[in-house]
Protein backbone atom coordinates (compact mmCIF):
# COMPACT_ATOMS: atom_id res chain seq x y z
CA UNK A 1 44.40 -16.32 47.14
CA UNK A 2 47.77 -16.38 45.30
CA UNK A 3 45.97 -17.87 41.91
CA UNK A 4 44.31 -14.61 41.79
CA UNK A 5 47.16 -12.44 41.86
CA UNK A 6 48.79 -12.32 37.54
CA UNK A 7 51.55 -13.84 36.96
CA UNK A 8 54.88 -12.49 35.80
CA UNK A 9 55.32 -14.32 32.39
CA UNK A 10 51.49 -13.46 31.53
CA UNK A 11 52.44 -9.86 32.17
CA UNK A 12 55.33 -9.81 30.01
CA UNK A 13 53.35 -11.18 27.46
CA UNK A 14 50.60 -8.23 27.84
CA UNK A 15 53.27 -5.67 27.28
CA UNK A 16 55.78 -7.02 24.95
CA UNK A 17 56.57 -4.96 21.72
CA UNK A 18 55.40 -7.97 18.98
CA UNK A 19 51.96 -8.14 21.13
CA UNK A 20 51.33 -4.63 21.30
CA UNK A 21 52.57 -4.10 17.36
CA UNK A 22 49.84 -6.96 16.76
CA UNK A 23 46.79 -4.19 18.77
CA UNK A 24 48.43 -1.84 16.76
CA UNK A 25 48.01 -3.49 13.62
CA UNK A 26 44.45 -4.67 14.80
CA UNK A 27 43.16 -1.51 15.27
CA UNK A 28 44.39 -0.19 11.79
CA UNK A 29 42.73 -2.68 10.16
CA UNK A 30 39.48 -3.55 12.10
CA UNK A 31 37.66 -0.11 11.80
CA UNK A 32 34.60 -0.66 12.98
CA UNK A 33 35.66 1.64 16.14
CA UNK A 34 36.56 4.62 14.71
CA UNK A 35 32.56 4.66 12.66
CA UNK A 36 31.40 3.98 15.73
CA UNK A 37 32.88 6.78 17.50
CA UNK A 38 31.64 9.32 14.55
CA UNK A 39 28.39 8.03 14.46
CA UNK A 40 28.30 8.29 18.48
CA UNK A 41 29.52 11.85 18.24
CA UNK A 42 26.52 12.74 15.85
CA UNK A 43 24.14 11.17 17.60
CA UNK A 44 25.21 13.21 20.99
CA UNK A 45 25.58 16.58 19.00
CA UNK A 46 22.23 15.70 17.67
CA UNK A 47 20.79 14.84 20.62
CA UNK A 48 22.40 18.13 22.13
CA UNK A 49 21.15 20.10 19.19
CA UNK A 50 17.56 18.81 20.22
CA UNK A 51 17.53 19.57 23.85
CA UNK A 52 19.27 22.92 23.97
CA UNK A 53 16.22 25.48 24.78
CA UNK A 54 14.23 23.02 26.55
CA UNK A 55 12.93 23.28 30.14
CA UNK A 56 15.07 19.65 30.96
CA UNK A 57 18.19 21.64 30.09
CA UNK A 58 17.75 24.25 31.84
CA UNK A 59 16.84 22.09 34.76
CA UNK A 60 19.90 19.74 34.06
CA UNK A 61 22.23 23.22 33.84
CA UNK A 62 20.91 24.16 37.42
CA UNK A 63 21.64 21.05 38.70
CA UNK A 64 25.29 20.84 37.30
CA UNK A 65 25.84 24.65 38.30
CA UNK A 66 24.72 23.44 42.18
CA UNK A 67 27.25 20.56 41.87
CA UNK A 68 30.03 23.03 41.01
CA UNK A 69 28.99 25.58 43.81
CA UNK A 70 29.18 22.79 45.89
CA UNK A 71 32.70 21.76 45.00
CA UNK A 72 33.16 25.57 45.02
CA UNK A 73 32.14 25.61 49.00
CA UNK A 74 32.56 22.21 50.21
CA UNK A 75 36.17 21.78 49.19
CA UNK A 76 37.12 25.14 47.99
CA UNK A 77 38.08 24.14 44.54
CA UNK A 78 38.43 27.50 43.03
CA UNK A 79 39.01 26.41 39.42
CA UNK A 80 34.74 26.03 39.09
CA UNK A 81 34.12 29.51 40.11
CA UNK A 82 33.18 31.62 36.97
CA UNK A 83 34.86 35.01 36.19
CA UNK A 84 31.80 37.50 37.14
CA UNK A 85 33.06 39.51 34.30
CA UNK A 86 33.07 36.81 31.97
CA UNK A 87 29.58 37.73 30.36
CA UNK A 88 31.67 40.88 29.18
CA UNK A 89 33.65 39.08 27.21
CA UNK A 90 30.66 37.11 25.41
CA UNK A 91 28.88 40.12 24.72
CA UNK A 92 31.18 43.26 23.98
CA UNK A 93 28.33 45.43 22.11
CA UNK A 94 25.98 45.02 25.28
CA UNK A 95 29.03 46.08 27.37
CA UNK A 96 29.40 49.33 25.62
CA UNK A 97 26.22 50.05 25.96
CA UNK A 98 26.21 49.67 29.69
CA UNK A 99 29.35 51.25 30.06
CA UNK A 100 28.14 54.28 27.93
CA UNK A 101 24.83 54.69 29.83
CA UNK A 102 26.61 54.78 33.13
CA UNK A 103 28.29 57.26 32.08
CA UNK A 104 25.65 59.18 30.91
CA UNK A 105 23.96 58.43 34.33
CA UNK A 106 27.15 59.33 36.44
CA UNK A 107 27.06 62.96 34.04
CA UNK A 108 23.04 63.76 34.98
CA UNK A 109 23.77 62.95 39.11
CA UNK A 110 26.56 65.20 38.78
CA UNK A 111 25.33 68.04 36.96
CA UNK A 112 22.04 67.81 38.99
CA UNK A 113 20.45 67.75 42.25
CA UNK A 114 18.44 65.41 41.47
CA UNK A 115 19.21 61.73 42.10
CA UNK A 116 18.73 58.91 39.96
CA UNK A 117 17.97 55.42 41.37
């Protein structure tokens, strides 16, 4: 049980400066990671790019928006709940328009009898 357990020399070895300089070094030189990472990041946005419109995303969506709620409900994490207002701020020009015909609607009901439903 106690040769499991690391031992104290091996873990000043893991975080001494000269070793961690060395990784350092390592990584500047070997850069194989960092094209890896952009060419992983294309292929997502690509992939993203492809599936956006798609009945599976809009399925996947729903089923990520029903985690959320659940988080929302289960544990009361407020932070997932979405501003209701929020689409206002997306779309401004729609929300003038709204805004404008309520108005409009709010004028007729009150100069009338006649209801509007």
């Amino acid at each position: 049980m106690a040769d499991q357990w690391v031992k104290p020399e091996t873990l000043r070895q893991a975080f001494d400066f000269k070793n961690m300089w060395e990784i350092i070094e390592r990584m500047a030189t070997d850069r194989l990671w960092v094209y890896t990472a952009l060419v992983g990041s294309i292929f997502g946005a690509l992939f993203v790019a492809y599936l956006r419109g798609t009945r599976i995303s809009a399925w996947a969506f729903s089923k990520w928006s029903a985690l959320l709620n659940f988080f929302v409900t289960r544990y009361g994490w407020t932070w997932f709940q979405q501003d209701p207002n929020a689409w206002k701020k997306l779309h401004p020009e729609l929300t003038k328009r709204i805004e404008d015909l309520e108005k409009r609607l709010a004028w007729i009901e009150k100069t009338t009898t006649r209801k509007v439903k």
